[in-house]
Protein backbone atom coordinates (compact mmCIF):
# COMPACT_ATOMS: atom_id res chain seq x y z
CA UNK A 1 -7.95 -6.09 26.29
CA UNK A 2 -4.51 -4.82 24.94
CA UNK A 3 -3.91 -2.37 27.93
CA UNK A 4 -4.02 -5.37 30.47
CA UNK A 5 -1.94 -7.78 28.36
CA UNK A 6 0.99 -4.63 28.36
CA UNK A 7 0.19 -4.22 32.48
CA UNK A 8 1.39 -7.91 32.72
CA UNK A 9 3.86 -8.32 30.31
CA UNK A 10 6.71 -8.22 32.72
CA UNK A 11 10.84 -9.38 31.92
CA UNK A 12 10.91 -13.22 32.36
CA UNK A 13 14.65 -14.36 33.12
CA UNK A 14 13.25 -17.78 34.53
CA UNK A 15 12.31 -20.37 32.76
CA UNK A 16 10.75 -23.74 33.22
CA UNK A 17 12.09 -27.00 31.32
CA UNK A 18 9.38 -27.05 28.84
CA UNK A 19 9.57 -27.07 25.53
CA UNK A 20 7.71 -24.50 23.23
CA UNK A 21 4.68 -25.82 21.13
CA UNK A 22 5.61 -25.49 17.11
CA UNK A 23 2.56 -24.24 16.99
CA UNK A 24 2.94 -21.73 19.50
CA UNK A 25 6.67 -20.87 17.90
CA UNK A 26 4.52 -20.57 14.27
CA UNK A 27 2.53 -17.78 15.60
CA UNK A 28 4.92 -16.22 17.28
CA UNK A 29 7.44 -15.58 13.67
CA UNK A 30 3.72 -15.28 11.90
CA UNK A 31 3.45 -12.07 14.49
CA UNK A 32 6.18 -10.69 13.58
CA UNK A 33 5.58 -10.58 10.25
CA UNK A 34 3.32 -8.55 11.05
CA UNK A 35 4.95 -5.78 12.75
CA UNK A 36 4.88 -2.91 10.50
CA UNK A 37 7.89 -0.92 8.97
CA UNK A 38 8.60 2.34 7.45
CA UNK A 39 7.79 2.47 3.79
CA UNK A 40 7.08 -1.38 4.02
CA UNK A 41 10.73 -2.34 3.75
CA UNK A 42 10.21 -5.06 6.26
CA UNK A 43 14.25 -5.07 6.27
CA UNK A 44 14.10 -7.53 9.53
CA UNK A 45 14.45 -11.35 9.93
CA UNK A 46 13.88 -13.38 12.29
CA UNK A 47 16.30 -16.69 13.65
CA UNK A 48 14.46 -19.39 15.85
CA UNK A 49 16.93 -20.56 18.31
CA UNK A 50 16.02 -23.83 20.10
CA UNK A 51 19.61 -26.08 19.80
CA UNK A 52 20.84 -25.78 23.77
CA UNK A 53 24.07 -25.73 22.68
CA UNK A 54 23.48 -22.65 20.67
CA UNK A 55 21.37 -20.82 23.17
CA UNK A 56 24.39 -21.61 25.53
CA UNK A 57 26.47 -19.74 23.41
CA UNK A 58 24.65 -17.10 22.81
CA UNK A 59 24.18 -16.56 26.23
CA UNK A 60 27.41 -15.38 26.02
CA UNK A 61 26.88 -12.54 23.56
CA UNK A 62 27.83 -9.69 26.16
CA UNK A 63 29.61 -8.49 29.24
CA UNK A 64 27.92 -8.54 31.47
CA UNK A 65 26.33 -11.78 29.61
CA UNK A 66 22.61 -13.43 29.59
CA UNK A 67 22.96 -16.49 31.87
CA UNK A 68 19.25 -17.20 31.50
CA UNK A 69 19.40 -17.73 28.57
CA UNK A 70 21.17 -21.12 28.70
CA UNK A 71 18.08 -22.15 30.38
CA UNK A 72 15.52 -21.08 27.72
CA UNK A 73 13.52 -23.36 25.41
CA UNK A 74 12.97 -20.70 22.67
CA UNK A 75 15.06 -17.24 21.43
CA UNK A 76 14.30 -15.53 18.75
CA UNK A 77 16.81 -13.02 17.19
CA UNK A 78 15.84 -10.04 15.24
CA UNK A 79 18.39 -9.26 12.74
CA UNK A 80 17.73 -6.06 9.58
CA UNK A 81 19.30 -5.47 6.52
CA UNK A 82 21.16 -2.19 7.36
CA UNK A 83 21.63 -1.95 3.61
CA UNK A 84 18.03 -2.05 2.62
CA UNK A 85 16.61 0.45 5.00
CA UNK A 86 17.94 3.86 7.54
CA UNK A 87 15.33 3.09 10.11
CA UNK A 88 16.12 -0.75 10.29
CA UNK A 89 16.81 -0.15 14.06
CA UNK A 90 13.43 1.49 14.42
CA UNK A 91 11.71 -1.28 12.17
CA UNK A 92 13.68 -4.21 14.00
CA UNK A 93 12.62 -2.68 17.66
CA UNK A 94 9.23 -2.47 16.42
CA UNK A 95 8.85 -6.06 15.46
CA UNK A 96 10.70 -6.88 18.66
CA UNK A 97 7.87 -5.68 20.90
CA UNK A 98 5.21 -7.49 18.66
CA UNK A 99 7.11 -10.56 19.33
CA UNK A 100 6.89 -9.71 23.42
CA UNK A 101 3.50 -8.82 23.01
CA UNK A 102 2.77 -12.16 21.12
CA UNK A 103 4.43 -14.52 23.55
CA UNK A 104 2.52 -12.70 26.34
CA UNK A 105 -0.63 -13.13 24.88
CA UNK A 106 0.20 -16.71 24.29
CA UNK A 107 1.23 -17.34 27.90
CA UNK A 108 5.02 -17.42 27.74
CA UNK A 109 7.15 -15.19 29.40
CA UNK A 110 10.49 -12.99 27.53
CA UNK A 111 12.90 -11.34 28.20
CA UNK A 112 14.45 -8.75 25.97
CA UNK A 113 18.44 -8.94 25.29
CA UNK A 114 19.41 -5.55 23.93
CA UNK A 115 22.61 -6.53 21.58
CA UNK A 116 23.13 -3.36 19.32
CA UNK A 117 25.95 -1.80 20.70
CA UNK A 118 26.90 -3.87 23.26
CA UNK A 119 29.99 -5.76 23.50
CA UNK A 120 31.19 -9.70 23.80
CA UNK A 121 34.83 -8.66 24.85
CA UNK A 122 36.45 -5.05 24.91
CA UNK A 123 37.52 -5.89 21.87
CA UNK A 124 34.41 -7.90 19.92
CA UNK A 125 31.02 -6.79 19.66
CA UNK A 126 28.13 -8.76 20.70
CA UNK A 127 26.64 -8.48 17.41
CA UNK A 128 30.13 -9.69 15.73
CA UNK A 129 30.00 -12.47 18.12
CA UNK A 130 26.06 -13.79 17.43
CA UNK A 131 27.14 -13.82 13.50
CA UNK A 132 29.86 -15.91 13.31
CA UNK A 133 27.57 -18.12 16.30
CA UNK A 134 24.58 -18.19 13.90
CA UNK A 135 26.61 -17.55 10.45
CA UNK A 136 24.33 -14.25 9.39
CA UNK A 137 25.83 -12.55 6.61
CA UNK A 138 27.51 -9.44 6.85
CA UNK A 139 24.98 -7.29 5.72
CA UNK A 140 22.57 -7.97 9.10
CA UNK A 141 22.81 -6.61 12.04
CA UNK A 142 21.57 -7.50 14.98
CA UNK A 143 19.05 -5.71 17.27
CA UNK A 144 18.07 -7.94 19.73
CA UNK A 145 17.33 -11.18 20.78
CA UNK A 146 14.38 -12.47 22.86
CA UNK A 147 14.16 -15.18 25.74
CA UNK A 148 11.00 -16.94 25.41
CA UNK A 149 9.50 -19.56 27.48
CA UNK A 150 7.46 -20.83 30.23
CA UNK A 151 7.96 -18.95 33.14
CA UNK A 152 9.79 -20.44 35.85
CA UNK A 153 8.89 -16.81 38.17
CA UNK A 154 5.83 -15.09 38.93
CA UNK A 155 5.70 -10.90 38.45
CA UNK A 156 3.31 -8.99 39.57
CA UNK A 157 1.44 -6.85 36.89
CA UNK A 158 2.25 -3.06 37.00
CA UNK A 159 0.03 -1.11 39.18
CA UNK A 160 -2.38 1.96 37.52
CA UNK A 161 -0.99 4.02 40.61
CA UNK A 162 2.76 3.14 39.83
CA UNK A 163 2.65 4.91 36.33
CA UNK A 164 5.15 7.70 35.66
CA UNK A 165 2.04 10.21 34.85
CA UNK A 166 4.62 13.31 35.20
CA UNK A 167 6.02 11.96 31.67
CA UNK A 168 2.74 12.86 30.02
CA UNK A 169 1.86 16.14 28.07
CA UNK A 170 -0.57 17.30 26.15
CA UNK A 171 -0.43 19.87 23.22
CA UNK A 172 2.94 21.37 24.50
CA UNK A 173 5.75 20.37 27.05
């Protein structure tokens, strides 16, 4: 069931030294394919990361920077065409989760690296920094980029009883 797959989809920032199945890295980018957009732009794209020496450096994206990321098997990065679409933030987010979801459901663990807006140096964006890393053309940016791998931690699922229910409403505020 969906609802207990989110309950246990917790941040993984441990990983063990196993590499991810092709096939399991084929569904994953198949997945989020999937994810839907507005007006079915589909303005995102999606890098597969597996090089250590390019995961090292992108563990370095931000201040404060992504350590565990060095120690990853897998990351995906979710870049849009800012030029093709005005919800390409929305759209990239969206087929960030599905990716999440997907590696959950597979038995991985992730970890999401928020990297619009945040900064490499005061004077370098993170974003500025993973292009010129991963040569994406100027007309990407990038939203995010995903940890993935087996975990090397165990989370406890989130608890019915620990749910923010005061953030719910129903017809009006």
């Amino acid at each position: 069931m969906l609802y207990d797959l989110l309950k246990s989809r917790r941040s993984i920032r441990m990983f063990q030294k196993k590499e991810v199945e092709k096939e399991k890295i084929d569904l994953i980018l198949k997945s989020a394919l999937l994810s839907p957009s507005s007006r079915s732009i589909r303005p995102w794209q999606f890098i597969a990361v597996t090089e250590p020496e390019l995961l090292l450096q992108l563990s370095q994206c931000r201040t404060p920077g992504p350590k565990y990321l060095a120690a990853a098997p897998l990351a995906i990065v979710v870049i849009a065409d800012k030029t093709a679409s005005d919800v390409w933030i929305e759209d990239a987010s969206i087929a960030s989760a599905f990716i999440q979801l997907t590696v959950e459901d597979l038995g991985l663990g992730s970890c999401w690296i928020q990297v619009r807006e945040r900064f490499h140096t005061e004077e370098e964006k993170a974003e500025e920094y993973i292009r010129k890393v991963l040569e994406i053309p100027e007309e990407f940016s990038v939203e995010s980029i995903i940890a993935i791998g087996y975990p090397g931690e165990e989370k406890k699922p989130y608890d019915d009883s620990q749910l923010l229910y005061q953030k719910l409403h129903f017809n009006k505020f």
